[in-house]
N, C-alpha and C. Protein backbone atom coordinates (compact mmCIF):
# COMPACT_ATOMS: atom_id res chain seq x y z
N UNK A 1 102.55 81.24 118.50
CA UNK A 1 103.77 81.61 117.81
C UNK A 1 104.41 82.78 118.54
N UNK A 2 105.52 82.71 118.78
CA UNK A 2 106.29 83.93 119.10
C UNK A 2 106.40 85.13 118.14
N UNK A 3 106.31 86.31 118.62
CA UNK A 3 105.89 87.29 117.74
C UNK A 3 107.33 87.38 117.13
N UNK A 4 107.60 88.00 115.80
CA UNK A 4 108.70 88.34 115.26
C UNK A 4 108.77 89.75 114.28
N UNK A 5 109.67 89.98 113.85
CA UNK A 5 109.59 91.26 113.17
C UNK A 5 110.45 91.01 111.93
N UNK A 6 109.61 91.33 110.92
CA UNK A 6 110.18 91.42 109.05
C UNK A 6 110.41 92.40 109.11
N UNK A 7 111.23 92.15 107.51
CA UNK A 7 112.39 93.81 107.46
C UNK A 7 112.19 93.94 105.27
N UNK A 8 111.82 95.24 105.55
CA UNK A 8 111.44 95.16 103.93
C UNK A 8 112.76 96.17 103.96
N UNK A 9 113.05 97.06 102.57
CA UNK A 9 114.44 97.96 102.60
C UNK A 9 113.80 99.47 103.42
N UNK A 10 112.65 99.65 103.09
CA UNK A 10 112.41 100.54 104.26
C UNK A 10 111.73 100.37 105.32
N UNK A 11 111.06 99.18 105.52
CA UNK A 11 110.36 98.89 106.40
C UNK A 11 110.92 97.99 107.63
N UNK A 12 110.43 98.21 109.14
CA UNK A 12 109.76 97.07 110.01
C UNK A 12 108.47 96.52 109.93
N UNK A 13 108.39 95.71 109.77
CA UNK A 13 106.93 95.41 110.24
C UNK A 13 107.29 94.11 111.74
N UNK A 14 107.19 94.96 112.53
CA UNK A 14 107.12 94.55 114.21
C UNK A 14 105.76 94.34 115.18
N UNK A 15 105.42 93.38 116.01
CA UNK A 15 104.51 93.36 116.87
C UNK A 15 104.36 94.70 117.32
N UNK A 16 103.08 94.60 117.64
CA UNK A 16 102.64 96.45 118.49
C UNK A 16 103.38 96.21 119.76
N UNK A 17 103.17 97.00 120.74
CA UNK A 17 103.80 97.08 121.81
C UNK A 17 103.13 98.01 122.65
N UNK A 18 103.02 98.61 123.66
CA UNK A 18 102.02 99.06 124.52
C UNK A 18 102.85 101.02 124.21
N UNK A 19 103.88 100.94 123.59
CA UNK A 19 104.24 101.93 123.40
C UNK A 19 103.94 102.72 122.26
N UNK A 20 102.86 102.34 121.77
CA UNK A 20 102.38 102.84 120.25
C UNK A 20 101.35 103.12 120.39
N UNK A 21 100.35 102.75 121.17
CA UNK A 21 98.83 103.71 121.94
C UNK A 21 99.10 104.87 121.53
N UNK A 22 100.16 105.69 121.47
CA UNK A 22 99.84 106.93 121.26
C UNK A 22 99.51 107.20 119.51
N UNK A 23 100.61 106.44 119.02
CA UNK A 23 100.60 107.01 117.49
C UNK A 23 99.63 106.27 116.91
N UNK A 24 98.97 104.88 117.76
CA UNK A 24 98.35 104.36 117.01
C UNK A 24 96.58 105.54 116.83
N UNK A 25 96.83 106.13 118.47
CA UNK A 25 95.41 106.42 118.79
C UNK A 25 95.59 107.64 117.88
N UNK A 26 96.51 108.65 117.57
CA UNK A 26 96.89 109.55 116.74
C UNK A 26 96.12 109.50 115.17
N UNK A 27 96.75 108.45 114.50
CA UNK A 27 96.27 108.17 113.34
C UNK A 27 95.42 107.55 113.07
N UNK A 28 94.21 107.14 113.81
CA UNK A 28 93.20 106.31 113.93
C UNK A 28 91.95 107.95 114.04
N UNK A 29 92.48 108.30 114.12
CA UNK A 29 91.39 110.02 114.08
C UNK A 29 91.24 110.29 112.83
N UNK A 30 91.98 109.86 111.88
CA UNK A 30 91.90 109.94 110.28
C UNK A 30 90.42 109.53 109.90
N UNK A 31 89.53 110.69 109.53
CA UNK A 31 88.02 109.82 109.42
C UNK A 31 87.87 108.94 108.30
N UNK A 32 89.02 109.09 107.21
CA UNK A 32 89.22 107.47 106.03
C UNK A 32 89.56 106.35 106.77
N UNK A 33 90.49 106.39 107.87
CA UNK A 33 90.45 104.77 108.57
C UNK A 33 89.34 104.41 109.33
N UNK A 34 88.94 105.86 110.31
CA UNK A 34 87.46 105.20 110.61
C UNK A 34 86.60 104.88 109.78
N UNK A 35 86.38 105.41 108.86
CA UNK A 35 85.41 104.94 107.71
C UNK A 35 85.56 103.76 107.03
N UNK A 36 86.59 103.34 106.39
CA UNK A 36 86.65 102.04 105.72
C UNK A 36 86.99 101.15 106.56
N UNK A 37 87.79 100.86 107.83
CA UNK A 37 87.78 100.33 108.66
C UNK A 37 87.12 99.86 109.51
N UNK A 38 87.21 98.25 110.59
CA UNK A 38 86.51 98.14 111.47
C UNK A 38 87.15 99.00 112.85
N UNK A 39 87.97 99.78 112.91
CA UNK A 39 88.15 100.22 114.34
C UNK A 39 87.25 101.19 114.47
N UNK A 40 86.81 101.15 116.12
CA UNK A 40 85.75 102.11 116.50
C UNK A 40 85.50 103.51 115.97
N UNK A 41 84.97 103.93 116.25
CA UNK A 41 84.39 105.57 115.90
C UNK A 41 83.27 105.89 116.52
N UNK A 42 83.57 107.09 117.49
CA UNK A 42 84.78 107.68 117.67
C UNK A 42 86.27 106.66 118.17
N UNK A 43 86.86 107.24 118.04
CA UNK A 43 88.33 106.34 118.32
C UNK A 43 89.16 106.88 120.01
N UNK A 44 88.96 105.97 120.81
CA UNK A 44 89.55 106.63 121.94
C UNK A 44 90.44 106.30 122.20
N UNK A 45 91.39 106.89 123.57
CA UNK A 45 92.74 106.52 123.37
C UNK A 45 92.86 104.63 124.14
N UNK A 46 91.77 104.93 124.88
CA UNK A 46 91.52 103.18 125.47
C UNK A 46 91.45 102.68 124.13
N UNK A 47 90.82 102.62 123.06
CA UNK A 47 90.69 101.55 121.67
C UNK A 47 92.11 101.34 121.59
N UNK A 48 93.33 102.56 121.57
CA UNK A 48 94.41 102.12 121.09
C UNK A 48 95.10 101.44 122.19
N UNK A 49 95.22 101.73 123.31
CA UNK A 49 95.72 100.82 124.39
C UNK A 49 94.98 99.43 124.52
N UNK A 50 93.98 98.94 124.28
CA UNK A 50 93.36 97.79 124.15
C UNK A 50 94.24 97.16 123.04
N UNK A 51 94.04 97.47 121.92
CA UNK A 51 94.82 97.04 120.65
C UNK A 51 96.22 97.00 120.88
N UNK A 52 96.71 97.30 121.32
CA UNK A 52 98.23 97.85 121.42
C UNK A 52 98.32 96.84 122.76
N UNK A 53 98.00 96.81 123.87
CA UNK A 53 98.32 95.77 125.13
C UNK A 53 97.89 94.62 125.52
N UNK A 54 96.62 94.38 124.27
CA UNK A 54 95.81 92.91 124.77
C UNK A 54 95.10 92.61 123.61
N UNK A 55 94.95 93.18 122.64
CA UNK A 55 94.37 92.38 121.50
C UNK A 55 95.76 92.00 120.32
N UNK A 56 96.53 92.66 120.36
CA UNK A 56 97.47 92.18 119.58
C UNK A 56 98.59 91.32 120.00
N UNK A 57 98.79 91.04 121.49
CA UNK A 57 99.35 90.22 121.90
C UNK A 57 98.54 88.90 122.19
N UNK A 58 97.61 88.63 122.13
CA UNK A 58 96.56 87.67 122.80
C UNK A 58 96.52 87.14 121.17
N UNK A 59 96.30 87.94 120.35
CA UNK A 59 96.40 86.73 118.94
C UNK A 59 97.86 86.19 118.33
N UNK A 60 99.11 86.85 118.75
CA UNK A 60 100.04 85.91 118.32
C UNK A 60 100.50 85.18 119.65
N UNK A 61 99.96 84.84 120.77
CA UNK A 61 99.77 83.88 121.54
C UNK A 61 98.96 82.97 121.36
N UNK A 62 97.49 82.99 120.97
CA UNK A 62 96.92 81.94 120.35
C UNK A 62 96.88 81.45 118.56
N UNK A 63 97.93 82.23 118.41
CA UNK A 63 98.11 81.94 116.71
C UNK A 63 96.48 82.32 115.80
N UNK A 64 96.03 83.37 116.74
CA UNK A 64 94.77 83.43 115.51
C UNK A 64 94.56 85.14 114.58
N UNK A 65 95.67 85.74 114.91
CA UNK A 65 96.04 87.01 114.37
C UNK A 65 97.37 87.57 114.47
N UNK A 66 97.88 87.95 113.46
CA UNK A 66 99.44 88.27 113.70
C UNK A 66 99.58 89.83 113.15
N UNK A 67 99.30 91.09 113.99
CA UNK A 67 99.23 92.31 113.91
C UNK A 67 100.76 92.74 113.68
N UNK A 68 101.02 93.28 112.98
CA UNK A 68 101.90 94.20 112.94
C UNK A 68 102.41 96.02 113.19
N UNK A 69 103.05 96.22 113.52
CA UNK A 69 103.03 97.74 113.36
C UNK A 69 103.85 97.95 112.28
N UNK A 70 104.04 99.19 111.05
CA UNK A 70 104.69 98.88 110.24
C UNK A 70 105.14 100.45 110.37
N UNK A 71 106.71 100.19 110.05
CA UNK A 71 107.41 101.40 110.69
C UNK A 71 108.16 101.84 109.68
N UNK A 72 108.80 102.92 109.72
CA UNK A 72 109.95 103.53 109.12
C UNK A 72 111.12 102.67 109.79
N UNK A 73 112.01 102.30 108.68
CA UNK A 73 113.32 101.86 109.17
C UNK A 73 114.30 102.66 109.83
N UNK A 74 114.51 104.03 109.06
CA UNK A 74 115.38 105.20 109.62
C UNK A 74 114.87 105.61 110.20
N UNK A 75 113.39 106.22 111.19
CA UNK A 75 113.38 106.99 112.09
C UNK A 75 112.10 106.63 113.01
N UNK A 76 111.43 105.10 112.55
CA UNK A 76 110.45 104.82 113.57
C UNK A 76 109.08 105.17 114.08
N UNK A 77 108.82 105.66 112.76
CA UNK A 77 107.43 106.55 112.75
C UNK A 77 106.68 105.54 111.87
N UNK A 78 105.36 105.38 112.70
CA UNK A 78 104.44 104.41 112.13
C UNK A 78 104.00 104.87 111.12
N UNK A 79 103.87 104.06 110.18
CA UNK A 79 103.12 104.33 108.93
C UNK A 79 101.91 103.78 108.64
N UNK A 80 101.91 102.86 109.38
CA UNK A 80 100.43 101.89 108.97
C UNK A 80 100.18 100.59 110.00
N UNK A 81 99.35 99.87 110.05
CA UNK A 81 99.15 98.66 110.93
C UNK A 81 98.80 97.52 109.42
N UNK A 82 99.11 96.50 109.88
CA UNK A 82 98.74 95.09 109.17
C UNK A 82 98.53 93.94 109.61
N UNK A 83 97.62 93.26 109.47
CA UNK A 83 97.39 92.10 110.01
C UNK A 83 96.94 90.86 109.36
N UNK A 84 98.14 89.65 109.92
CA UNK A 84 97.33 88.86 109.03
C UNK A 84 96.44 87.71 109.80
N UNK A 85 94.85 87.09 109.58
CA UNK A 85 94.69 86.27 110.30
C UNK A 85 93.91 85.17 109.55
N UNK A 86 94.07 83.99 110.75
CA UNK A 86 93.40 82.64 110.38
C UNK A 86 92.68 82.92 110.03
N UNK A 87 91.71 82.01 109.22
CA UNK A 87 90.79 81.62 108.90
C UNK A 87 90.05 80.41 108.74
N UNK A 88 88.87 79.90 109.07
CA UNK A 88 88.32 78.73 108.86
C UNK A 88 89.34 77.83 108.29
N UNK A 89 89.34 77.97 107.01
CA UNK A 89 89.78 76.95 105.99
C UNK A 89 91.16 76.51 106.50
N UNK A 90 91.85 75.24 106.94
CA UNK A 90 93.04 75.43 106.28
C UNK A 90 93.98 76.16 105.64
N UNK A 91 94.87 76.79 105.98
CA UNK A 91 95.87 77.10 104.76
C UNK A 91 95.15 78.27 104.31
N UNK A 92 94.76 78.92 104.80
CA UNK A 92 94.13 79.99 104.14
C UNK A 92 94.12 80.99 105.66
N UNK A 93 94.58 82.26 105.34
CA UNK A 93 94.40 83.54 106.20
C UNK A 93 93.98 84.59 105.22
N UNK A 94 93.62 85.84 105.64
CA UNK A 94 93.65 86.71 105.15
C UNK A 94 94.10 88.34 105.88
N UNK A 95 94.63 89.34 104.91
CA UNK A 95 95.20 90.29 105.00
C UNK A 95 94.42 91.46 105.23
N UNK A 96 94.60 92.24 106.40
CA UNK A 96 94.06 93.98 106.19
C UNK A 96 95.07 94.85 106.82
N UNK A 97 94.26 96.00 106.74
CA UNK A 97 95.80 97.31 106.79
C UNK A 97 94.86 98.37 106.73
N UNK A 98 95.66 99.47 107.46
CA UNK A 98 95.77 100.82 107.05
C UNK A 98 96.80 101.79 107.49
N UNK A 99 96.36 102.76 106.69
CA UNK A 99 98.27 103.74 106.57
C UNK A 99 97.61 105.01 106.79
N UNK A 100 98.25 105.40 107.89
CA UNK A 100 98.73 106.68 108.17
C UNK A 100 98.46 107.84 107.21
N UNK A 101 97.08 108.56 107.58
CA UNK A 101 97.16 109.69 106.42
C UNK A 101 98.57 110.43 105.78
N UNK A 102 99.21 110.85 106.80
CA UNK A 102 100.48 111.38 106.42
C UNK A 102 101.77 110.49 105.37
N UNK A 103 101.53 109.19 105.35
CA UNK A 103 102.00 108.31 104.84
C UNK A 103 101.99 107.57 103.70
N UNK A 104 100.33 108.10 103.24
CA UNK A 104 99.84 107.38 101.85
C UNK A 104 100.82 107.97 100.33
N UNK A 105 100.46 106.90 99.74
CA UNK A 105 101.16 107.50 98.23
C UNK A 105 102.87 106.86 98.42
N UNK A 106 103.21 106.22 98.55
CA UNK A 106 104.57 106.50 99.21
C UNK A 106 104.85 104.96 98.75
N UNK A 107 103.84 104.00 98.86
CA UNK A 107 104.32 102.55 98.55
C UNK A 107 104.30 101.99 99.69
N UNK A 108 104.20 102.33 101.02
CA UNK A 108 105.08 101.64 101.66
C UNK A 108 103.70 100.38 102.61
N UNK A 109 102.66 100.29 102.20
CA UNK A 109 101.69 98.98 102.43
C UNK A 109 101.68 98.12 101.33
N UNK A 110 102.33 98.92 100.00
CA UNK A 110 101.75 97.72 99.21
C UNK A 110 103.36 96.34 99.53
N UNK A 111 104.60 97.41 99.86
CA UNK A 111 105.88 96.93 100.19
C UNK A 111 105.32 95.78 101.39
N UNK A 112 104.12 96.36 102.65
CA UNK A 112 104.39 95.68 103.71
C UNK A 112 103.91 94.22 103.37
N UNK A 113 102.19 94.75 102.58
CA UNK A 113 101.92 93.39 102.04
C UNK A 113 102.45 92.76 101.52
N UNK A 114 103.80 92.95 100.38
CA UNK A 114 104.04 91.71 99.68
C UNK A 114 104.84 90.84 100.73
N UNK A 115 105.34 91.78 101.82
CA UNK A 115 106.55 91.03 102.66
C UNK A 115 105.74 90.04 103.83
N UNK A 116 104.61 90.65 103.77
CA UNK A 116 103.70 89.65 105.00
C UNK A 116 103.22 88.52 104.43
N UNK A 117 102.62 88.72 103.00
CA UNK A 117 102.41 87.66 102.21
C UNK A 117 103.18 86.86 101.97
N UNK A 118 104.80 86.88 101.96
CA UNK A 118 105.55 85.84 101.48
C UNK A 118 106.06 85.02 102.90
N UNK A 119 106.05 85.98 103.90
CA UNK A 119 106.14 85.32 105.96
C UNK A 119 104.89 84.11 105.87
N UNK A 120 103.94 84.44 105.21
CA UNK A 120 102.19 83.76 105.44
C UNK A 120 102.63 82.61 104.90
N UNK A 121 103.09 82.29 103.21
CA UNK A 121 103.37 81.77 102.60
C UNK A 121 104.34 80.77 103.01
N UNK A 122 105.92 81.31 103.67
CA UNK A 122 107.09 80.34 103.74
C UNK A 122 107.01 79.77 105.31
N UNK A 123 106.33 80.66 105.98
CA UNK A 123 106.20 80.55 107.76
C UNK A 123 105.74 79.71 108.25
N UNK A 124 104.01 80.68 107.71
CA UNK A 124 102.73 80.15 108.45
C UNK A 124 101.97 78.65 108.34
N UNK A 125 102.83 78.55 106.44
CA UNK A 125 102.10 77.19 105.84
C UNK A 125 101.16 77.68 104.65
N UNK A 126 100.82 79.12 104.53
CA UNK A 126 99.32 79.56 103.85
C UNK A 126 99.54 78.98 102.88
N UNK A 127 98.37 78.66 101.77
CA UNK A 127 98.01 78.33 100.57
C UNK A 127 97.35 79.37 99.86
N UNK A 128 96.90 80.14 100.28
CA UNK A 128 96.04 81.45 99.93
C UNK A 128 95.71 82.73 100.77
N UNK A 129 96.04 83.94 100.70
CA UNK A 129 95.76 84.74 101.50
C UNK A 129 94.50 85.85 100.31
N UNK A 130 93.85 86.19 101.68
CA UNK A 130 92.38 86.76 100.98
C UNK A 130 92.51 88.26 101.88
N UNK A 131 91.92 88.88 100.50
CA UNK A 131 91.94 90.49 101.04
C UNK A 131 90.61 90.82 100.67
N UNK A 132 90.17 91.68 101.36
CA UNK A 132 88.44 91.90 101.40
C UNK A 132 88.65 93.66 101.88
N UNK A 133 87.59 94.45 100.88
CA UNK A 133 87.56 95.48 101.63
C UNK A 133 86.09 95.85 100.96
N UNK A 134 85.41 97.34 101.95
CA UNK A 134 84.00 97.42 101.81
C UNK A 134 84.40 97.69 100.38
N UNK A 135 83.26 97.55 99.57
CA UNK A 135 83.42 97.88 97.83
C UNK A 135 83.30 99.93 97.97
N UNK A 136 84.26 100.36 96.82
CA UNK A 136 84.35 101.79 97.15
C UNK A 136 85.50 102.15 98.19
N UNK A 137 86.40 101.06 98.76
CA UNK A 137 87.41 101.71 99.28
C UNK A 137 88.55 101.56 98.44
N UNK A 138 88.95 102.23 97.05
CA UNK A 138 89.55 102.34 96.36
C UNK A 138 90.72 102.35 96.67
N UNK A 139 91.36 102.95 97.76
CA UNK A 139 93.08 102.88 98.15
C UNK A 139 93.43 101.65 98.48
N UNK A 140 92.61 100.51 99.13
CA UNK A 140 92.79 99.44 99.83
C UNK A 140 92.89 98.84 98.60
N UNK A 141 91.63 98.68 97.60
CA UNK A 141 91.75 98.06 96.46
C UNK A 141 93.34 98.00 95.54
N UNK A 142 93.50 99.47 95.40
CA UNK A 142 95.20 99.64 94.70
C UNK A 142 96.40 99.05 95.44
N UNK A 143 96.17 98.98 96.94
CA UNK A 143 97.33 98.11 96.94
C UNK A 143 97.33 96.85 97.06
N UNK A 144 95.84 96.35 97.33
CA UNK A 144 96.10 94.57 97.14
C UNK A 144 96.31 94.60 95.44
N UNK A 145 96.12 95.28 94.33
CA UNK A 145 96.43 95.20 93.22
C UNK A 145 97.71 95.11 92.83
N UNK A 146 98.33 96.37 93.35
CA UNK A 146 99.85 96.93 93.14
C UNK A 146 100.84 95.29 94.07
N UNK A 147 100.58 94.85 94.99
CA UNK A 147 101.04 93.88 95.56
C UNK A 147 100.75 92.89 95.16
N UNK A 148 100.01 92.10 93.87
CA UNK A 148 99.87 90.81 93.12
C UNK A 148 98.15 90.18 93.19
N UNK A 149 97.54 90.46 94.16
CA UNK A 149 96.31 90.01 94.22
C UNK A 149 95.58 90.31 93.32
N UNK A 150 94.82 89.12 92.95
CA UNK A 150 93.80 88.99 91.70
C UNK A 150 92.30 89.40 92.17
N UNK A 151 91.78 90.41 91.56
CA UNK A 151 90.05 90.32 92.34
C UNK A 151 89.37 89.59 91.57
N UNK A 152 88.65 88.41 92.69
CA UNK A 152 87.80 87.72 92.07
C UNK A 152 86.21 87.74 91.99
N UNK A 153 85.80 88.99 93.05
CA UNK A 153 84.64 89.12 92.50
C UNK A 153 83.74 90.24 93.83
N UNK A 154 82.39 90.33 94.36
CA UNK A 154 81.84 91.41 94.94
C UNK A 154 81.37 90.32 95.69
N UNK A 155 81.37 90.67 97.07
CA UNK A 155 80.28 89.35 98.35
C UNK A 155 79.29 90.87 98.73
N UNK A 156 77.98 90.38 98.33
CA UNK A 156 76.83 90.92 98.72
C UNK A 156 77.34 91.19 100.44
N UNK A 157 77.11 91.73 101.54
CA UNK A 157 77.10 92.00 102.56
C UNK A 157 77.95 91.13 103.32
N UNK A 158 78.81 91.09 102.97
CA UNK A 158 80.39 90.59 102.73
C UNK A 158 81.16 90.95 104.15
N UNK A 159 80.52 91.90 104.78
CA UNK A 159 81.17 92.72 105.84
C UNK A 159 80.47 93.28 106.72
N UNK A 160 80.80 92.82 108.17
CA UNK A 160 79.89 93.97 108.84
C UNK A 160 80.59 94.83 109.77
N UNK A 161 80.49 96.01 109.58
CA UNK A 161 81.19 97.09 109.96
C UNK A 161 80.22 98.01 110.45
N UNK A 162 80.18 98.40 111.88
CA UNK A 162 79.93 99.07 112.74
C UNK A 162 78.03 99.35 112.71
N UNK A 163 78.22 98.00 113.34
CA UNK A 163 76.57 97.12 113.01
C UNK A 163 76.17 97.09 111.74
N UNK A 164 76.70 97.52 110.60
CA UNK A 164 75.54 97.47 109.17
C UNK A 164 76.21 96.74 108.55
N UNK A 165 75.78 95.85 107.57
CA UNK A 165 76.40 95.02 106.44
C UNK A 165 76.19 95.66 104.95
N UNK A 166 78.10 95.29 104.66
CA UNK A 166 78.07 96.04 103.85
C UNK A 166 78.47 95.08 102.60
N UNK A 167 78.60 95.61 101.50
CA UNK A 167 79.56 94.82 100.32
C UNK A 167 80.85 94.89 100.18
N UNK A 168 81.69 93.75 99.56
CA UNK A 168 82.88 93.99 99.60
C UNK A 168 83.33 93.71 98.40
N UNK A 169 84.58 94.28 97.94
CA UNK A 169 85.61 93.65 97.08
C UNK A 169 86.19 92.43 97.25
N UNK A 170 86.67 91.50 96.92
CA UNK A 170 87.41 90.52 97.01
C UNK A 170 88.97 89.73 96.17
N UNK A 171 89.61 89.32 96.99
CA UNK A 171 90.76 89.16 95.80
C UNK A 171 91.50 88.25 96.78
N UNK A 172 92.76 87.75 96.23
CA UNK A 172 93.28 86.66 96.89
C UNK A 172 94.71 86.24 96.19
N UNK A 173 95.95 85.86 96.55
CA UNK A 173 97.10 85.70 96.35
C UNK A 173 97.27 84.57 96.79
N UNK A 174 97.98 83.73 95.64
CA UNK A 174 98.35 82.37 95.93
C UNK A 174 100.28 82.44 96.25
N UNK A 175 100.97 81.36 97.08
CA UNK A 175 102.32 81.22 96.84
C UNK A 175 102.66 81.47 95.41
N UNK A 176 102.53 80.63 94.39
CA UNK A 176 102.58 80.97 93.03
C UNK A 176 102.18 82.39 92.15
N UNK A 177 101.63 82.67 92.98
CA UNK A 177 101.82 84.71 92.42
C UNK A 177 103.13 85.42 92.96
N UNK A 178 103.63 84.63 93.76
CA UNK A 178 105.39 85.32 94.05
C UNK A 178 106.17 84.49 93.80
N UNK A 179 106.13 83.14 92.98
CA UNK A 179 106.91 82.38 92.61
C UNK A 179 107.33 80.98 93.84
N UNK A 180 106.18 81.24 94.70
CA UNK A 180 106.64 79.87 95.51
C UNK A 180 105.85 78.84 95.66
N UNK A 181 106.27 77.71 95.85
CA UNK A 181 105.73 76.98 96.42
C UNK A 181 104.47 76.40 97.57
N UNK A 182 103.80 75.91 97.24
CA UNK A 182 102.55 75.85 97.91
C UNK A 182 102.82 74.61 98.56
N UNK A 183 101.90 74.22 99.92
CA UNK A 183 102.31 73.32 100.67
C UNK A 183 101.60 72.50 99.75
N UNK A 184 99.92 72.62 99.59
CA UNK A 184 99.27 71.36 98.80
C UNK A 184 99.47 71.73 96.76
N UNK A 185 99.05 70.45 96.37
CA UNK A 185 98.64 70.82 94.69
C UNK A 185 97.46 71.58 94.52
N UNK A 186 97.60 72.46 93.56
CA UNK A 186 96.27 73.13 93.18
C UNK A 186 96.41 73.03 92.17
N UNK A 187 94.96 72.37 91.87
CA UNK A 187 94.67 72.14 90.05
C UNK A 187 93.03 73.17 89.74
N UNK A 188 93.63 73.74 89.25
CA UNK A 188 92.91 75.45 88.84
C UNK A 188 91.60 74.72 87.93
N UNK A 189 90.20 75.12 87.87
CA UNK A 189 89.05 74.82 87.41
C UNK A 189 89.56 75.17 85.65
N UNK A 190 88.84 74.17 84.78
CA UNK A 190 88.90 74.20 83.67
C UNK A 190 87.72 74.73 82.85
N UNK A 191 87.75 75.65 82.62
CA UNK A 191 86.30 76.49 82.11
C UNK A 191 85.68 75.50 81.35
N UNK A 192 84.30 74.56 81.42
CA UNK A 192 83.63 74.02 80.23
C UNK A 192 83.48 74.60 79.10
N UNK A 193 83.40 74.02 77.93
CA UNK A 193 82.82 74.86 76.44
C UNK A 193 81.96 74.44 76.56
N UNK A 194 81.09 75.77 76.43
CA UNK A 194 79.67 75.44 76.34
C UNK A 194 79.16 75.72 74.59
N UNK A 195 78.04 75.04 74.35
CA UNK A 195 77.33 75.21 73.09
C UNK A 195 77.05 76.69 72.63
């Protein structure tokens, strides 16, 4: 897929570009993104030039990750990264992120997610996008909340992050949580009555 760029009322959310190594490698020193995150730690400025010149272009060339940088509209200062990618299943990707210490509180991931979610949705084809974070990363949790996602439950070692497996939260957004259309039918499980 050719990379493209969404527009929320304050946001870009644009492909990285080899010109963001700096701010990316900047805000990646935040020891909450190293921590709940999979990017390295320590964080060097090669991690962000790797990411920024060959890992984020190499997945919306093979359609198996679509990174974003997510910007200020008026003045171009990163606020956060997002990404959404394939997954096994069909019709199914899932969403991660993080924001800019200087940036949090502000709205402006839970804004990026709903706008990437509805690109996933009308674009990509998705049927479901899945958000996963280690259990205990509470900010990540509030905005897949604040942005429509339902949590459906805890995956035992769910994650492995920087060799150890960890647990995660889980949750997931259908087209029909923003009012659209899904490519296939989904007929939702009917709880048995039990005795």
């Amino acid at each position: 897929m050719e990379p493209i760029t969404l527009t929320t009322d304050r946001l870009l959310l644009r492909p990285f570009a080899p010109g963001d190594a700096e701010e990316v490698h900047a805000a990646c020193q935040d020891p909450d993104i190293q921590r709940w995150t999979v990017v390295p730690s320590p964080y060097g400025r090669t991690d962000a030039e790797l990411f920024t010149r060959q890992f984020s272009p190499a997945g919306w060339q093979d359609d198996s990750m679509y990174n974003f940088a997510v910007v200020l509209r008026d003045s171009g200062a990163l606020t956060g990264a997002l990404g959404i990618n394939r997954r096994n299943q069909p019709g199914t990707y899932e969403v991660g992120f993080w924001t800019a210490g200087e940036h949090r509180g502000r709205g402006y991931m839970t804004e990026a997610v709903r706008r990437a979610a509805h690109w996933t949705f009308t674009s990509l084809g998705g049927d479901r996008l899945e958000w996963r974070a280690e259990t205990g990363n509470v900010p990540s949790r509030a905005v897949a909340l604040r942005a429509g996602f339902l949590m459906e439950g805890d995956q035992r070692s769910g994650l492995l992050n920087k060799g150890v497996r960890r647990d995660t939260w889980t949750g997931a957004l259908l087209p029909s949580d923003l009012g659209l259309p899904g490519t296939c039918a989904y007929l939702p499980a009917v709880a048995p009555v039990l005795p």
